[in-house]
Protein backbone atom coordinates (compact mmCIF):
# COMPACT_ATOMS: atom_id res chain seq x y z
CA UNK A 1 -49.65 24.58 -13.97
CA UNK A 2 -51.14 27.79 -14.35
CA UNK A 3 -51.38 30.48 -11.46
CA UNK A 4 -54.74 30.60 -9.53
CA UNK A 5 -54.45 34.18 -9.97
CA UNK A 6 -53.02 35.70 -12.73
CA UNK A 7 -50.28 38.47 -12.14
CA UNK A 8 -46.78 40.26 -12.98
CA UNK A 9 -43.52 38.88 -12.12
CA UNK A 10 -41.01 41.87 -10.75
CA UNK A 11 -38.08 42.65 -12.56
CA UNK A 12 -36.11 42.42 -9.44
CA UNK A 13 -37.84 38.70 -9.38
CA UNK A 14 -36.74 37.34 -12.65
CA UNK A 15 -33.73 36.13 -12.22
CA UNK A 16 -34.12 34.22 -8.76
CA UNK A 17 -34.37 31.30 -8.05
CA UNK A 18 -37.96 30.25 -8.80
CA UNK A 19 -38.95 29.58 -4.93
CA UNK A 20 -43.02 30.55 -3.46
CA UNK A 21 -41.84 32.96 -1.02
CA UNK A 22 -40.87 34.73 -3.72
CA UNK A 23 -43.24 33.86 -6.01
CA UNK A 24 -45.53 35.53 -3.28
CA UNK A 25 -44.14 38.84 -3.83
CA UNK A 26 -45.78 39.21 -7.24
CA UNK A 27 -49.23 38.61 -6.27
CA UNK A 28 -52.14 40.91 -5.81
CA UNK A 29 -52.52 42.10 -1.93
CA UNK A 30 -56.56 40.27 -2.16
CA UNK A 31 -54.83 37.14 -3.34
CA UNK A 32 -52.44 36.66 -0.43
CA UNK A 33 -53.52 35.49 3.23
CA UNK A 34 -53.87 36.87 6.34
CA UNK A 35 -52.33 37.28 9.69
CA UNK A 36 -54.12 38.21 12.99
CA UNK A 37 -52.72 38.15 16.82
CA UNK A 38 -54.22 36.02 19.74
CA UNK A 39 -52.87 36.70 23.04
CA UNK A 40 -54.04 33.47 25.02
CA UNK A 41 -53.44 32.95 29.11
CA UNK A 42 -52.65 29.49 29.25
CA UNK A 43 -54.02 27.06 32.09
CA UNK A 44 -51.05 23.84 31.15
CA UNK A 45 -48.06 25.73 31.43
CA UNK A 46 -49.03 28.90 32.85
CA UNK A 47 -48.81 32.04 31.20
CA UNK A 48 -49.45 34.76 28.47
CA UNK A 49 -48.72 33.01 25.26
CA UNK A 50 -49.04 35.49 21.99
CA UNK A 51 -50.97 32.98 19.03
CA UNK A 52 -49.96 34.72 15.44
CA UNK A 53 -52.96 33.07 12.92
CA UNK A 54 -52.69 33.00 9.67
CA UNK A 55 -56.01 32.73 7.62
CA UNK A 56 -55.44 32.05 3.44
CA UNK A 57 -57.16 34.48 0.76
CA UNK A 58 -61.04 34.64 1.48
CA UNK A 59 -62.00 33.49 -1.82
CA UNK A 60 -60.53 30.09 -0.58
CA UNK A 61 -62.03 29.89 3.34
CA UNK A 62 -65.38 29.09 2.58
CA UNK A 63 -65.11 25.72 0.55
CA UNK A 64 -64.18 23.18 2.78
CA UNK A 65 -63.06 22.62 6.21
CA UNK A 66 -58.99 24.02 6.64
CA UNK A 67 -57.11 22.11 7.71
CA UNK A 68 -54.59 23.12 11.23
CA UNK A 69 -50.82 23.68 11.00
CA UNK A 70 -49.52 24.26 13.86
CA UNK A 71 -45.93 25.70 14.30
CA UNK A 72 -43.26 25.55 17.13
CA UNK A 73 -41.02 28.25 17.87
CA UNK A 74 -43.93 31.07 16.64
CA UNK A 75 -41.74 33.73 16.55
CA UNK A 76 -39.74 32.36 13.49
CA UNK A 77 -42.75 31.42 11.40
CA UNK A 78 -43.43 34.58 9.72
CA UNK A 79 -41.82 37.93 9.44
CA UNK A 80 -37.83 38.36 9.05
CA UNK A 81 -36.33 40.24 11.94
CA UNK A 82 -34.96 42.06 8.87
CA UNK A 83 -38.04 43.15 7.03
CA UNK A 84 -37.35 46.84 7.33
CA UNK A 85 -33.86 46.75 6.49
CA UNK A 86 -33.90 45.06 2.80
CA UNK A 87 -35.85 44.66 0.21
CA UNK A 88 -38.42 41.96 0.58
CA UNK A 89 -36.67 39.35 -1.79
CA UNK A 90 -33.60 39.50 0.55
CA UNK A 91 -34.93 38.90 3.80
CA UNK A 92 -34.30 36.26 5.75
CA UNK A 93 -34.47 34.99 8.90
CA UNK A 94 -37.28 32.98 9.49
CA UNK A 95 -39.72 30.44 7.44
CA UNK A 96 -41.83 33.10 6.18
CA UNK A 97 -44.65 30.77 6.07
CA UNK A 98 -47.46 32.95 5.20
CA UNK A 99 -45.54 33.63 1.73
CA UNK A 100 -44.43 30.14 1.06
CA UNK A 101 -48.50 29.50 1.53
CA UNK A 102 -49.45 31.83 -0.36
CA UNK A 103 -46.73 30.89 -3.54
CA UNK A 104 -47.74 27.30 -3.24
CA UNK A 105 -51.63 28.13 -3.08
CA UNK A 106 -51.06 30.42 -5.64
CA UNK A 107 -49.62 27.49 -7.77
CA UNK A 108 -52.29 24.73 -6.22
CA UNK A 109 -49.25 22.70 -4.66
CA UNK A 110 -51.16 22.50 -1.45
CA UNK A 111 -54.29 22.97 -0.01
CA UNK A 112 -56.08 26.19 1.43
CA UNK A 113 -54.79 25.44 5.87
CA UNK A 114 -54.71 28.04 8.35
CA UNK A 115 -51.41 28.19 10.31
CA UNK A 116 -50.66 28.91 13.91
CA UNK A 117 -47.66 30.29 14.94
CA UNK A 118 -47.04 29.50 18.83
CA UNK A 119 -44.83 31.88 20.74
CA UNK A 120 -42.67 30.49 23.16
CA UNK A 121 -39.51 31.53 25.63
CA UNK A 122 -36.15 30.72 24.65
CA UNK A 123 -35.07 29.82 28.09
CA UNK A 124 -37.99 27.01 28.52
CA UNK A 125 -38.29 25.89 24.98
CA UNK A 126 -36.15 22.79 25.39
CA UNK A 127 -38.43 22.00 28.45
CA UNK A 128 -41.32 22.53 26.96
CA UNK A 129 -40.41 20.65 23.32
CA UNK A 130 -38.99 17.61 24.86
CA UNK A 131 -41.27 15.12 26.64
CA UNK A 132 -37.84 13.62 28.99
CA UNK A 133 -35.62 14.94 30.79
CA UNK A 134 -32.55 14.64 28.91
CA UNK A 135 -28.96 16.08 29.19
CA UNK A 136 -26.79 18.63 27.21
CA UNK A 137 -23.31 20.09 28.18
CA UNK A 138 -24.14 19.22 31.94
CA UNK A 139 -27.17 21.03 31.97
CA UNK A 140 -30.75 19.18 32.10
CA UNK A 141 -34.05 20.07 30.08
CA UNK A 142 -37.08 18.68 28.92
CA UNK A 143 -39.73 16.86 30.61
CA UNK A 144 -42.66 19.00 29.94
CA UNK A 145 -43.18 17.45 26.10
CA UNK A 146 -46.75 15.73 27.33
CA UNK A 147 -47.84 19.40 28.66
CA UNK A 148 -47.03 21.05 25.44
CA UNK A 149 -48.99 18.93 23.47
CA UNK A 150 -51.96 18.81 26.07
CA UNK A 151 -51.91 22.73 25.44
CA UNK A 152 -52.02 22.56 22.02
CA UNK A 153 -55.18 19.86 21.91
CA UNK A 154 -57.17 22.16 24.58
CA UNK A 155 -56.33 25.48 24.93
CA UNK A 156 -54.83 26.64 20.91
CA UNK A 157 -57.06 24.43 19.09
CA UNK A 158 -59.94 25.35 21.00
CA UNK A 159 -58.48 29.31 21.10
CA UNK A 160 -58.11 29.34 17.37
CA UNK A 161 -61.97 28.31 16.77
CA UNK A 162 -62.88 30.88 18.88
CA UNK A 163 -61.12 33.32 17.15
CA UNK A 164 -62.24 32.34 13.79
CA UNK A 165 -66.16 32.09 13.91
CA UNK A 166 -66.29 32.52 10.52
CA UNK A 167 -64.92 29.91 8.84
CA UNK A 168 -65.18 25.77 9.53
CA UNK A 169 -61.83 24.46 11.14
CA UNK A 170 -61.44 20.75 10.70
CA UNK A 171 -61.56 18.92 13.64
CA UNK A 172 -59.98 15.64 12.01
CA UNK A 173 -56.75 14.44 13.06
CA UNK A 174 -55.60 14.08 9.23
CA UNK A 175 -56.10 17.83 9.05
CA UNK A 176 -53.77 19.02 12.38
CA UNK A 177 -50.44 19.01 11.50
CA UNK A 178 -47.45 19.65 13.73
CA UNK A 179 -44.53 21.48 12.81
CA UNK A 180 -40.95 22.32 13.67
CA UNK A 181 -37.09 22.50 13.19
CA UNK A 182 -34.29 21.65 15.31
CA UNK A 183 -35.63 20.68 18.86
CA UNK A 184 -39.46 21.94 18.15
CA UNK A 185 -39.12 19.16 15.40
CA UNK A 186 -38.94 16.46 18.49
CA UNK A 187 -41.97 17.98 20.13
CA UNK A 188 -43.68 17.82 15.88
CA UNK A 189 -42.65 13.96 15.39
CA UNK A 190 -43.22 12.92 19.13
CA UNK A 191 -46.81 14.64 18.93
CA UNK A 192 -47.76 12.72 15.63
CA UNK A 193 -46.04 9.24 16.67
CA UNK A 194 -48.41 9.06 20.04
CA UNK A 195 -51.12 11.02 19.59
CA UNK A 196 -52.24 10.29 15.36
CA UNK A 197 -55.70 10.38 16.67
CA UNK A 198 -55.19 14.21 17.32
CA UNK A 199 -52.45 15.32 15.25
CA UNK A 200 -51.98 13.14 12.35
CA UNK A 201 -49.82 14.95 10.34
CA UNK A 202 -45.93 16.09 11.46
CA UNK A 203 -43.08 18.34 9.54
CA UNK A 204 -39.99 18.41 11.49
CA UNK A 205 -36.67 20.22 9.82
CA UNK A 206 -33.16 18.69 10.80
CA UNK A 207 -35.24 17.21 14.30
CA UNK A 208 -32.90 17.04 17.04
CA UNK A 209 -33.05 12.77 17.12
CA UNK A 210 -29.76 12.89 19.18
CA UNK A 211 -31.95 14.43 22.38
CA UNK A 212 -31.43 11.06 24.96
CA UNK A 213 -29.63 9.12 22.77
CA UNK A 214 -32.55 8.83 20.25
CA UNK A 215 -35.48 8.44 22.56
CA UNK A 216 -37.55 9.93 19.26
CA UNK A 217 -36.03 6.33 17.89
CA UNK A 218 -37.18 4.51 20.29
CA UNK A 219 -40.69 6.14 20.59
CA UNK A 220 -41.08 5.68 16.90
CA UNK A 221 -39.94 1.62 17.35
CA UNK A 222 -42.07 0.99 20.24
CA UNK A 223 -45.35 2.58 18.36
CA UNK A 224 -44.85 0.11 15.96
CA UNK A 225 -47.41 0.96 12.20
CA UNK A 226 -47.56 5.04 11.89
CA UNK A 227 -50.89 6.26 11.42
CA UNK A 228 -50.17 9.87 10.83
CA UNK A 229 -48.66 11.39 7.52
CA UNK A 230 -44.89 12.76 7.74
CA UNK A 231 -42.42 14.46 6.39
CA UNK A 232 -38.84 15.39 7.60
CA UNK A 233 -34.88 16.13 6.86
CA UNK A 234 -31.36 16.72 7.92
CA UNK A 235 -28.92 18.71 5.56
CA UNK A 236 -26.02 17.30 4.36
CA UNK A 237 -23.90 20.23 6.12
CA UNK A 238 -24.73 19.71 9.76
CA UNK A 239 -22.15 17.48 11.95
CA UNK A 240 -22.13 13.85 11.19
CA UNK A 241 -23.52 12.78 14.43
CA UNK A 242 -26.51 14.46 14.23
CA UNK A 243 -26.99 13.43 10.83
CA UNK A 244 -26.40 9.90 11.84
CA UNK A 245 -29.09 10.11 14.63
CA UNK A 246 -31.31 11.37 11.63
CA UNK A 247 -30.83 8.29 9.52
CA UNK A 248 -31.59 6.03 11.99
CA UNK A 249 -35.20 7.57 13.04
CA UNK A 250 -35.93 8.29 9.30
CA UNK A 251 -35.15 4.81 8.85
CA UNK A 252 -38.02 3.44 11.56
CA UNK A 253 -40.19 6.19 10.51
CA UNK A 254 -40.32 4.85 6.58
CA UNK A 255 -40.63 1.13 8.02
CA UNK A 256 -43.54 2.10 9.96
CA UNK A 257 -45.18 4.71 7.78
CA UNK A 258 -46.57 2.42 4.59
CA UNK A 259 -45.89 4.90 2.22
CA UNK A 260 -46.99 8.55 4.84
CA UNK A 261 -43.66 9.61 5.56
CA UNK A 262 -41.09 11.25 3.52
CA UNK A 263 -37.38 11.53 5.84
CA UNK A 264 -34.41 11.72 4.27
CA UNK A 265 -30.95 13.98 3.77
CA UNK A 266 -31.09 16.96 1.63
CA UNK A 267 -29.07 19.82 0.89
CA UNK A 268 -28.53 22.23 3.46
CA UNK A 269 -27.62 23.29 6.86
CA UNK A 270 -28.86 24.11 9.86
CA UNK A 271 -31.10 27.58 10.16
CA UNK A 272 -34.28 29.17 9.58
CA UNK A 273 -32.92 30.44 5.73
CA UNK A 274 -32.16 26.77 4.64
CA UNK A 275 -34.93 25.32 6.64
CA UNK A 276 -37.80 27.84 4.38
CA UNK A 277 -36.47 26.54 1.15
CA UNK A 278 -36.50 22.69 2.07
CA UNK A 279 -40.06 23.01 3.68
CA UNK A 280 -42.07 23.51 0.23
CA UNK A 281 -41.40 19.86 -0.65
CA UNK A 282 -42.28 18.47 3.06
CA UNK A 283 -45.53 20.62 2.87
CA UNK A 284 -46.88 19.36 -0.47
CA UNK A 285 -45.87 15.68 1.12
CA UNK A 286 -48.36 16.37 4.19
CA UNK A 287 -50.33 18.69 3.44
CA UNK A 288 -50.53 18.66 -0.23
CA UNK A 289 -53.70 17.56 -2.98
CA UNK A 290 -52.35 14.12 -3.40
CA UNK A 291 -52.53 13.64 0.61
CA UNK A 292 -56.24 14.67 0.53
CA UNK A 293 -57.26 11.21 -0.02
């Protein structure tokens, strides 16, 4: 399929791997998206939480309502902690989502979505991802999953309209999709498994399913026919229990999901430079032109 916009590859491009973060690099600067900073005082879980948004190209804004990704863990979602140190085509890092969105817009894998990076601490993150209170090593977190998710209906949603007057952000639940790796997957899936009438889409890299024993499991059992659209994955290089907890929640989830949800084991291990090449695939699943039905 051809490019939507016609440009160069870089010689230092050539020979890599053929991947849309890359494929980014060699597009025009009015072709890519762009990025913009919210600082939001929250009301549910109290406190100054920093919003990164990122908005695609203008020429493709204007045509349709955009659909909502929003992202756990905000400050992996963009730029590599890196960036200034190497060349562009060796950072890593993080997801890099606004090039991966670009390459794949650029290549009309997926359609035009504004993304929403979501800062949060490290020291409350397992709180704040995990709607139980579960155990780890002798230490306790979780129990504030509900909260999180509460925010995210009424305070980002609702900040992110605000912010973009300009432009028509869908309101339907097809069209808000939650994502996240490791333990911000479980707060992704959980969202989308109990709430598909406000976020009905989920991607969740190498989810932690083994949180309680695989409460995610039994969530997923106990909802019984999924109504929102999924996609997730474990790599075949993380420990064998974990993977194992994986299987068996992939395995309700694709019961349940009549065809929505794509789980399964893939190459790769456990960080943000394997997780940015494996989520292409998971975002053409959710959020891609044959899911626009």
């Amino acid at each position: 399929m051809a490019c939507r916009i016609a440009h160069d590859v870089p010689s230092e491009l050539q020979a890599l791997a053929p991947r849309p973060e890359l494929h980014a690099l060699g597009m025009p600067r009015n072709g890519r998206g762009e990025i913009d900073d919210v600082l939001l005082d929250c009301v549910r879980l109290p406190g100054m939480r920093m919003l990164r948004i990122y908005v695609p190209a203008a020429e493709l804004r204007g045509r349709r309502p955009l659909p909502v990704v929003l992202v756990n863990d905000g400050h992996k979602a963009f730029e590599p902690a890196n960036h200034r140190s190497v060349p562009a085509w060796q950072q890593s890092g993080t997801l890099q989502l606004h090039r991966v969105m670009d390459g794949l817009l650029c290549e009309h894998a997926v359609r035009p979505a504004i993304v929403v990076a979501i800062a949060t601490h490290a020291g409350s993150r397992a709180d704040q991802y995990v709607p139980v209170r579960a155990q780890f090593g002798g230490s306790e977190f979780g129990g504030f999953g509900e909260a999180y998710l509460d925010l995210l209906e009424h305070e980002v949603l609702p900040a992110v309209e605000a912010r973009l007057r300009g432009m028509t952000v869908s309101r339907a639940a097809a069209d808000r999709v939650l994502l996240g790796s490791s333990i911000g997957g479980v707060s992704a899936l959980f969202g989308a498994i109990t709430r598909p009438d406000v976020f009905g889409g989920a991607i969740a890299l190498s989810p932690s399913a083994w949180v309680d024993d695989g409460f995610l499991t039994r969530a997923a059992q106990a909802a019984g026919p999924l109504r929102a659209r999924i996609g997730a994955d474990i790599g075949d290089g993380e420990r064998a229990p974990i993977r194992e907890h994986c299987r068996r929640l992939f395995d309700v989830l694709e019961t349940h999901g009549d065809g929505r949800v794509l789980a399964d084991e893939v190459p790769g291990i456990h960080n943000e430079d394997s997780w940015r090449q494996r989520l292409p695939r998971l975002l053409q699943h959710v959020l891609g032109r044959s899911a626009d039905a």
